[in-house]
PDB file of N, CA and C in Angstrom:
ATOM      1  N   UNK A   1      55.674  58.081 162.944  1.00  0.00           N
ATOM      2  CA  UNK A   1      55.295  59.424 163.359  1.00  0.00           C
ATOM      3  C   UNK A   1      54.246  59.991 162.406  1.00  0.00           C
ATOM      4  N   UNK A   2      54.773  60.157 161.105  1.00  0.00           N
ATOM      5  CA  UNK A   2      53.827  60.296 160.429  1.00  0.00           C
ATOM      6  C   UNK A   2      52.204  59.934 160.331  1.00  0.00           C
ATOM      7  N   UNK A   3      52.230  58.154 160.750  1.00  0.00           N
ATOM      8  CA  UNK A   3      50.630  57.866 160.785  1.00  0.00           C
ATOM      9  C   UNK A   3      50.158  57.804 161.895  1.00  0.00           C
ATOM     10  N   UNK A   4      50.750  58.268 162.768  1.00  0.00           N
ATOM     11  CA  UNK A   4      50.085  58.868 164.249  1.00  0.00           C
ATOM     12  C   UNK A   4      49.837  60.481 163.765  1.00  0.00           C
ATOM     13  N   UNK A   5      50.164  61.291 163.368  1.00  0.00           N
ATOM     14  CA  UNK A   5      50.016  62.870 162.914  1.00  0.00           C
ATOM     15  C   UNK A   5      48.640  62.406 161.823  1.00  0.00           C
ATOM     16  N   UNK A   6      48.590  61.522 160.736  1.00  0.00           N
ATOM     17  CA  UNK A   6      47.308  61.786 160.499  1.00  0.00           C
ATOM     18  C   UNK A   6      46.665  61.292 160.891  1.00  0.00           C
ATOM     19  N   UNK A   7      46.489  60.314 161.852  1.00  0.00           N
ATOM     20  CA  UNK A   7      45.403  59.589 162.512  1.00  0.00           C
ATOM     21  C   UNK A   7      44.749  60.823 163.094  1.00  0.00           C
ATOM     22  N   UNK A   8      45.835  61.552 163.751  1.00  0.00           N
ATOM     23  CA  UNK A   8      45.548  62.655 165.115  1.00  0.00           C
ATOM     24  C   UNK A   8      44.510  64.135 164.063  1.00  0.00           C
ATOM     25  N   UNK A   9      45.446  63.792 163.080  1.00  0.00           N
ATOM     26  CA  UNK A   9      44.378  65.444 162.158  1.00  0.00           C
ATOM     27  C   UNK A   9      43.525  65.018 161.607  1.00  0.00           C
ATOM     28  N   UNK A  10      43.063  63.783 161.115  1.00  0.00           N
ATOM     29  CA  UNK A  10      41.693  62.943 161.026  1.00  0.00           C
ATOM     30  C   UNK A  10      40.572  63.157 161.922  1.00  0.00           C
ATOM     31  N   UNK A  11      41.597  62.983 163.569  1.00  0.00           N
ATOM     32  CA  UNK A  11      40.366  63.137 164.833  1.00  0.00           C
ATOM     33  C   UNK A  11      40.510  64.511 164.513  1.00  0.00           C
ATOM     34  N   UNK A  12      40.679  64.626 164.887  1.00  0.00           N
ATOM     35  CA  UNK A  12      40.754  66.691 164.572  1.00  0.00           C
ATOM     36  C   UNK A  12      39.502  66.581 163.744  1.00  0.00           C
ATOM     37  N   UNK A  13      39.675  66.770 162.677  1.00  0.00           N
ATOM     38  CA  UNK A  13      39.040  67.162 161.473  1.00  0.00           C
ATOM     39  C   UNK A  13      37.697  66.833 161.747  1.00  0.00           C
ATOM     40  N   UNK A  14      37.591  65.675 161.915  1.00  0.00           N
ATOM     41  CA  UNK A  14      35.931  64.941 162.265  1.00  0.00           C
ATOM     42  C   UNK A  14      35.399  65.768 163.347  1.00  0.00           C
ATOM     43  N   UNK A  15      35.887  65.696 164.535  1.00  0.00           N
ATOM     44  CA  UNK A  15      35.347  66.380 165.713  1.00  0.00           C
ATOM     45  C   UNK A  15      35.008  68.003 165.367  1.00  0.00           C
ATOM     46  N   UNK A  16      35.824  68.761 165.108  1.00  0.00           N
ATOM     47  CA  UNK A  16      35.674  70.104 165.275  1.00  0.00           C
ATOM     48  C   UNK A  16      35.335  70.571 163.614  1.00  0.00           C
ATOM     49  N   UNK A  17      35.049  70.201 162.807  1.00  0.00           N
ATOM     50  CA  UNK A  17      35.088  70.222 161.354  1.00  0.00           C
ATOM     51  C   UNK A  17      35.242  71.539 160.691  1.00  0.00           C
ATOM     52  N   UNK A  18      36.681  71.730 160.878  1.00  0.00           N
ATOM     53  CA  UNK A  18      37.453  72.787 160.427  1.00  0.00           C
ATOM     54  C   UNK A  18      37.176  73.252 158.715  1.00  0.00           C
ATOM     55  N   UNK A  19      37.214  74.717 158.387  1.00  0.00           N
ATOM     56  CA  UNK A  19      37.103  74.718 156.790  1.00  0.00           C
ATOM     57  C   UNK A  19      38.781  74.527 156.837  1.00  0.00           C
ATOM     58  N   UNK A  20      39.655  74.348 157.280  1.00  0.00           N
ATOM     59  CA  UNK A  20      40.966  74.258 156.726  1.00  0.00           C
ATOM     60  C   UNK A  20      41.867  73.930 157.747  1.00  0.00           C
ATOM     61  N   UNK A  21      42.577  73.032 157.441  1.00  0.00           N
ATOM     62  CA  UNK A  21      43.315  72.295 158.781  1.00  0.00           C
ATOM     63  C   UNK A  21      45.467  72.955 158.375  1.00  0.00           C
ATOM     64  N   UNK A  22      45.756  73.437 159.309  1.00  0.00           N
ATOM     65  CA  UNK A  22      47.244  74.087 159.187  1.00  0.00           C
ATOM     66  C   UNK A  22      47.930  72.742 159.987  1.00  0.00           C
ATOM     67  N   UNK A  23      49.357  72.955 159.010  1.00  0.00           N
ATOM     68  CA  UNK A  23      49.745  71.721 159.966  1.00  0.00           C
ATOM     69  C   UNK A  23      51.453  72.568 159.893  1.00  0.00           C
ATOM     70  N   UNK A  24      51.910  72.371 161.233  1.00  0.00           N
ATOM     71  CA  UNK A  24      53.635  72.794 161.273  1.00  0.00           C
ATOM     72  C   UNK A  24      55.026  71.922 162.121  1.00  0.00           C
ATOM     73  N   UNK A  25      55.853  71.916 161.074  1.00  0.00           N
ATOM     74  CA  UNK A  25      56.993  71.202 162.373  1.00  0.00           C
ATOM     75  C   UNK A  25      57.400  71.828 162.351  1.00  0.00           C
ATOM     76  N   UNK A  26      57.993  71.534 163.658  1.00  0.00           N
ATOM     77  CA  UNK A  26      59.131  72.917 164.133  1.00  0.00           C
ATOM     78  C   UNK A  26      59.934  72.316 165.336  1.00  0.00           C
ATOM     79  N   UNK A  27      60.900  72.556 165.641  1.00  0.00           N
ATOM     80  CA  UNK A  27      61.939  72.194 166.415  1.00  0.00           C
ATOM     81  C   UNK A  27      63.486  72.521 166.270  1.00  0.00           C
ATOM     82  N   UNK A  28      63.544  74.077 166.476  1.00  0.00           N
ATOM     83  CA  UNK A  28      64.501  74.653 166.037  1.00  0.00           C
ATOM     84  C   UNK A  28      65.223  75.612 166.970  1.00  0.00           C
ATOM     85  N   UNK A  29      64.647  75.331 168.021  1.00  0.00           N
ATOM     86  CA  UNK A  29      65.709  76.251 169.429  1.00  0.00           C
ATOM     87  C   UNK A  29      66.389  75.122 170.045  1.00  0.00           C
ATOM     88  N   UNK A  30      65.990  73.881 170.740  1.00  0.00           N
ATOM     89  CA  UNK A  30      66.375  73.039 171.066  1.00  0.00           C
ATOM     90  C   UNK A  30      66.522  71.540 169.774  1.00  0.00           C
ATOM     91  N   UNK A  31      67.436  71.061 169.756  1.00  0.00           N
ATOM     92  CA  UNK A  31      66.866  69.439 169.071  1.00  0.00           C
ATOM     93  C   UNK A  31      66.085  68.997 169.279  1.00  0.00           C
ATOM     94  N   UNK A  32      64.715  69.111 168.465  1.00  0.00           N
ATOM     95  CA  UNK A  32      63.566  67.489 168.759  1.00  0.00           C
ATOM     96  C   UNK A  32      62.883  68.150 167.851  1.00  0.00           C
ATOM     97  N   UNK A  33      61.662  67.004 167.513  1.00  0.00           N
ATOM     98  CA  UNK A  33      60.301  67.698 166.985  1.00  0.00           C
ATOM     99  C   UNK A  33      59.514  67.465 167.699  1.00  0.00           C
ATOM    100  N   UNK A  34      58.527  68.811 166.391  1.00  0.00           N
ATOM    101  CA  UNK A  34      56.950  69.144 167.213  1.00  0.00           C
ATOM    102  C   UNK A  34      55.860  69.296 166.086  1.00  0.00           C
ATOM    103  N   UNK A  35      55.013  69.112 166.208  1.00  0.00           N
ATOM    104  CA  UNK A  35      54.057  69.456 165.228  1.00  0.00           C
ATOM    105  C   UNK A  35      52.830  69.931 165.593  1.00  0.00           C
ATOM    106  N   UNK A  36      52.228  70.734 165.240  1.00  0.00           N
ATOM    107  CA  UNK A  36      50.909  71.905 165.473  1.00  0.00           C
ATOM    108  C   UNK A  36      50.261  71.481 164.123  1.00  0.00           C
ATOM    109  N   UNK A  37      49.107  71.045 164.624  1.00  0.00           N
ATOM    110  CA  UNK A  37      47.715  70.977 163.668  1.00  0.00           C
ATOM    111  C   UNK A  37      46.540  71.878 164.605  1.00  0.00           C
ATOM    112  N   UNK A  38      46.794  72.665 163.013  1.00  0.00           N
ATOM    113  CA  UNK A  38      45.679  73.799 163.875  1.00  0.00           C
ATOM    114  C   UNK A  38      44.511  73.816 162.455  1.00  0.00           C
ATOM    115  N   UNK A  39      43.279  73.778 163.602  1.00  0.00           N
ATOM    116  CA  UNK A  39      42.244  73.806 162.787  1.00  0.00           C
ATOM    117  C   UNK A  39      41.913  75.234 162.525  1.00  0.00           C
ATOM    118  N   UNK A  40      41.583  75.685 161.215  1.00  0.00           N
ATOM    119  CA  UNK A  40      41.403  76.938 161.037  1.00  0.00           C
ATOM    120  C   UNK A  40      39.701  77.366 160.441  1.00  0.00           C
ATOM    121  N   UNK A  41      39.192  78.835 160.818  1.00  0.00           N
ATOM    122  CA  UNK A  41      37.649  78.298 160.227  1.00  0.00           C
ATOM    123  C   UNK A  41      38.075  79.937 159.315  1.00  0.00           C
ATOM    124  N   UNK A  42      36.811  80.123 158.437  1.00  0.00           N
ATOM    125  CA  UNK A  42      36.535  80.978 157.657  1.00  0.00           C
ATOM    126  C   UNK A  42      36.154  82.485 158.391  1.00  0.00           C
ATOM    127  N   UNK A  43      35.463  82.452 159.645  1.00  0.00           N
ATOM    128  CA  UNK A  43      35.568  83.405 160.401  1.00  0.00           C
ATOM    129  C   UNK A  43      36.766  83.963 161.319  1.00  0.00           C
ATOM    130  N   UNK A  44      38.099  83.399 161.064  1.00  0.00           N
ATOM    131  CA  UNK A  44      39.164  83.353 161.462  1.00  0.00           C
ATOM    132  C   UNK A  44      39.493  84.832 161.335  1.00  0.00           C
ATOM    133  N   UNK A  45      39.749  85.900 162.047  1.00  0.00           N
ATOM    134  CA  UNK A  45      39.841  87.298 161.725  1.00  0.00           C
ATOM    135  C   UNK A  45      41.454  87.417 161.270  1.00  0.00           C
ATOM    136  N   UNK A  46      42.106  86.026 161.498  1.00  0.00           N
ATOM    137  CA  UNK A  46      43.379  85.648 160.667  1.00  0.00           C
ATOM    138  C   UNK A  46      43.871  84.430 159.519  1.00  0.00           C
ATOM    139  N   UNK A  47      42.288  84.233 159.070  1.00  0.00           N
ATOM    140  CA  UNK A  47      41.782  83.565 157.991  1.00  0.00           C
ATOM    141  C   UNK A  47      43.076  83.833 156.835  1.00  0.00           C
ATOM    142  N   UNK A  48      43.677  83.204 156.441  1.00  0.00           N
ATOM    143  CA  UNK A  48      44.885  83.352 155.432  1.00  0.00           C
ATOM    144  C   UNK A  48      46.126  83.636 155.529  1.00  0.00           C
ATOM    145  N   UNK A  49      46.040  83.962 156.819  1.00  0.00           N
ATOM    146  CA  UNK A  49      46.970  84.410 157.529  1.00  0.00           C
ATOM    147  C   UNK A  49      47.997  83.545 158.483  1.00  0.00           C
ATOM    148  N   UNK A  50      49.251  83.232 158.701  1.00  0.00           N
ATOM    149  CA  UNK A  50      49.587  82.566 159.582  1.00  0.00           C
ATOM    150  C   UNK A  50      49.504  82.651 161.171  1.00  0.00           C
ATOM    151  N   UNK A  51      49.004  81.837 162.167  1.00  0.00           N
ATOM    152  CA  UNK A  51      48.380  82.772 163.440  1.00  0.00           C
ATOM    153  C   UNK A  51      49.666  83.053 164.216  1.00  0.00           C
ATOM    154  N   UNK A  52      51.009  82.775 163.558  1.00  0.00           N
ATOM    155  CA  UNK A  52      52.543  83.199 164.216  1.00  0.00           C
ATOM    156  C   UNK A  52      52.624  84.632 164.242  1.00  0.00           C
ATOM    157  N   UNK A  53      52.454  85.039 163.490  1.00  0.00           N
ATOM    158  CA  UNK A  53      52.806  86.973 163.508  1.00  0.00           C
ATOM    159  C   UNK A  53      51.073  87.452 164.263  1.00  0.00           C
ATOM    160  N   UNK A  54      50.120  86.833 164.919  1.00  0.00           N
ATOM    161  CA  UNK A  54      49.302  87.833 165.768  1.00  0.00           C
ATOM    162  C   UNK A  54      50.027  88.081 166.918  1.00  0.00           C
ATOM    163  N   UNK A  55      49.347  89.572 167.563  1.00  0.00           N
ATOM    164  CA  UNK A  55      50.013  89.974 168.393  1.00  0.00           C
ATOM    165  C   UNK A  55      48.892  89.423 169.638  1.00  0.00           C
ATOM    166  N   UNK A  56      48.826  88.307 170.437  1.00  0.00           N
ATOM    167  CA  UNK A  56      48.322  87.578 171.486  1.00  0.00           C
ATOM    168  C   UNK A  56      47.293  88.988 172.245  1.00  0.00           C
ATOM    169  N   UNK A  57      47.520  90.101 171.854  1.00  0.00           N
ATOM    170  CA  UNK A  57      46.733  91.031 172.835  1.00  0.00           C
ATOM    171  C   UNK A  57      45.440  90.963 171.863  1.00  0.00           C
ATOM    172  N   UNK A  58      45.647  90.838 170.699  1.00  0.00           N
ATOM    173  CA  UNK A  58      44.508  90.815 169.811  1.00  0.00           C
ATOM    174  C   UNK A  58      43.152  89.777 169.613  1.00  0.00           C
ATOM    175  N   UNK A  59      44.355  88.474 170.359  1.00  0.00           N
ATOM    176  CA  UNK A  59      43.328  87.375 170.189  1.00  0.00           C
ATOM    177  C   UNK A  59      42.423  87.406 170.762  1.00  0.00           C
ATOM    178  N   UNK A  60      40.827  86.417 170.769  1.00  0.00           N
ATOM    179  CA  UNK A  60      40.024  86.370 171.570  1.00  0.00           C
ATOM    180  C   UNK A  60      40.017  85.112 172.535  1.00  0.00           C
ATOM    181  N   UNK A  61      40.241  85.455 173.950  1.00  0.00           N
ATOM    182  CA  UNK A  61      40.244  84.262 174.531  1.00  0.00           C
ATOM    183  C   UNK A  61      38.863  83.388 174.509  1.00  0.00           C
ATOM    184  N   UNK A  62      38.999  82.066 174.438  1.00  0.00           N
ATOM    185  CA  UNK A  62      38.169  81.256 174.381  1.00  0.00           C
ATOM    186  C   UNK A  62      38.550  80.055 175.526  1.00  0.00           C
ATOM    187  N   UNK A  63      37.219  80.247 176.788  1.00  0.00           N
ATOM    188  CA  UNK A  63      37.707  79.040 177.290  1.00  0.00           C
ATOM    189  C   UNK A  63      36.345  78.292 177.153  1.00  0.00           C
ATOM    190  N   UNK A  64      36.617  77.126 177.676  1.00  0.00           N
ATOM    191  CA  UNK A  64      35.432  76.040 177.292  1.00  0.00           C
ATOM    192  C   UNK A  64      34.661  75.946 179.287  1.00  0.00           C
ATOM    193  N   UNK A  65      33.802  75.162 179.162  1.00  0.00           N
ATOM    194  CA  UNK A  65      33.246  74.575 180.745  1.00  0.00           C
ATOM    195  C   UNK A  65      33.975  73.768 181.049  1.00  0.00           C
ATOM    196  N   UNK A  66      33.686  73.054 181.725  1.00  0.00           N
ATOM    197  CA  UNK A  66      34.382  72.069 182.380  1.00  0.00           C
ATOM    198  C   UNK A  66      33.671  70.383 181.734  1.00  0.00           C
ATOM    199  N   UNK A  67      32.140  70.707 181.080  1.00  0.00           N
ATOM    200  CA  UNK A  67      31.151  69.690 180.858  1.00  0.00           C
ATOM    201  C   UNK A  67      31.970  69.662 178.954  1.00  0.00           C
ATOM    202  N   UNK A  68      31.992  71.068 178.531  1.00  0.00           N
ATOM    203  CA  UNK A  68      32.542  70.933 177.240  1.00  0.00           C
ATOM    204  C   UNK A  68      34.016  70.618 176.972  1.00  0.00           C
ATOM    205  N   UNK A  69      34.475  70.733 177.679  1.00  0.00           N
ATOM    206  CA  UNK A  69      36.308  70.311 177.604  1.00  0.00           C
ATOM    207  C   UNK A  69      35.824  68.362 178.087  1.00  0.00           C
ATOM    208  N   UNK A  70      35.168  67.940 178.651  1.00  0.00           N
ATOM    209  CA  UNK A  70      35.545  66.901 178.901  1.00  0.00           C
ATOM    210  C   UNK A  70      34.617  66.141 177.656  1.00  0.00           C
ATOM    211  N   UNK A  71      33.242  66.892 177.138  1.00  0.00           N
ATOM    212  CA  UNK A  71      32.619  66.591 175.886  1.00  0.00           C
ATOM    213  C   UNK A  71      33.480  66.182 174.915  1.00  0.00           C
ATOM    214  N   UNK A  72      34.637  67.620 174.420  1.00  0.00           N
ATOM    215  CA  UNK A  72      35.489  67.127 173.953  1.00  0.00           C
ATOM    216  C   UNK A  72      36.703  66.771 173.656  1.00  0.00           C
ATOM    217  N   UNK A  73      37.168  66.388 174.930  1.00  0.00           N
ATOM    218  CA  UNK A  73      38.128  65.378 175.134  1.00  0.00           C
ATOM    219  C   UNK A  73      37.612  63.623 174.630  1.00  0.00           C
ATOM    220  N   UNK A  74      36.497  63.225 174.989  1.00  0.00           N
ATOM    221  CA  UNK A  74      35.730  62.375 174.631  1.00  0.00           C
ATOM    222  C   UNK A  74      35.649  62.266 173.353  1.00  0.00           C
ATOM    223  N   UNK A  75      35.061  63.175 172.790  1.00  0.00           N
ATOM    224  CA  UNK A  75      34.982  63.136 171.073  1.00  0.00           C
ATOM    225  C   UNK A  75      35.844  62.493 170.770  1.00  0.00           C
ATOM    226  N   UNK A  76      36.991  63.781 171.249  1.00  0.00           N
ATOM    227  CA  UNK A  76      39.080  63.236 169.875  1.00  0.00           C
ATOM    228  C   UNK A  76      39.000  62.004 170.214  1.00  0.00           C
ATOM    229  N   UNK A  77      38.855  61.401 171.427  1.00  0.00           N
ATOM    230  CA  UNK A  77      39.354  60.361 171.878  1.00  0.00           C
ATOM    231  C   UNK A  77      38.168  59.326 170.915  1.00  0.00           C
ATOM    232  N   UNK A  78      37.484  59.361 171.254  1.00  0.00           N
ATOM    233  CA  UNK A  78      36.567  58.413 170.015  1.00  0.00           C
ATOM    234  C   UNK A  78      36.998  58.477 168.706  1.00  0.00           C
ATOM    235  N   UNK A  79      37.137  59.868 168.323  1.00  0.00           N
ATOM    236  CA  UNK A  79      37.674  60.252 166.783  1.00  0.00           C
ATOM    237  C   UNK A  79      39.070  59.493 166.513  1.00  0.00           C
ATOM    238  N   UNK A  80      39.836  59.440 167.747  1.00  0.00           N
ATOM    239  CA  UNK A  80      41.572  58.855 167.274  1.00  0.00           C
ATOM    240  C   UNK A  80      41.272  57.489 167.180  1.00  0.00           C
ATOM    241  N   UNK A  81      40.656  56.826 168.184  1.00  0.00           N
ATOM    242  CA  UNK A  81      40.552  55.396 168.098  1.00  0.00           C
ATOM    243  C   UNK A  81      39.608  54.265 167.363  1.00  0.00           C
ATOM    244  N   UNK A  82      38.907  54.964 166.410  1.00  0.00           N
ATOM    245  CA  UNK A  82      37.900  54.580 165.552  1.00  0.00           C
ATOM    246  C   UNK A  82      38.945  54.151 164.470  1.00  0.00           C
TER     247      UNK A  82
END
């Protein structure tokens, strides 16, 4: 598990080149795990902050095209399997 999680925040990292990569397990309502690697940048208006306590009305939605979601889907996928 472990060297699948950093393979996976490796692709991360390369593709989207985060100033700071968050990483969390959690699996605590039901039995199992989970893990969240979240890339974080310096313009983050919750830069230092954990993004668990924003209040979702605050965030800015971000959606991608349809040409850039599949751009990078492509990337990770190059990035994981390299």
């Amino acid at each position: 598990f472990s060297a699948d999680l950093r393979r996976a925040a490796q692709a991360i990292f390369k593709t989207v080149t985060p100033d700071l990569m968050n990483y969390a397990t959690l699996g605590n309502v039901i039995p199992h795990l989970h893990y969240h690697i979240i890339p974080r940048y310096k313009n983050d208006p919750r830069w230092g902050a954990p993004i668990w306590e924003s209040d979702l009305s605050t965030m800015q939605v971000t959606t991608l095209k349809a040409a850039e979601f599949t751009q990078l889907r492509d990337d990770l996928r190059a990035a994981v399997t390299a």
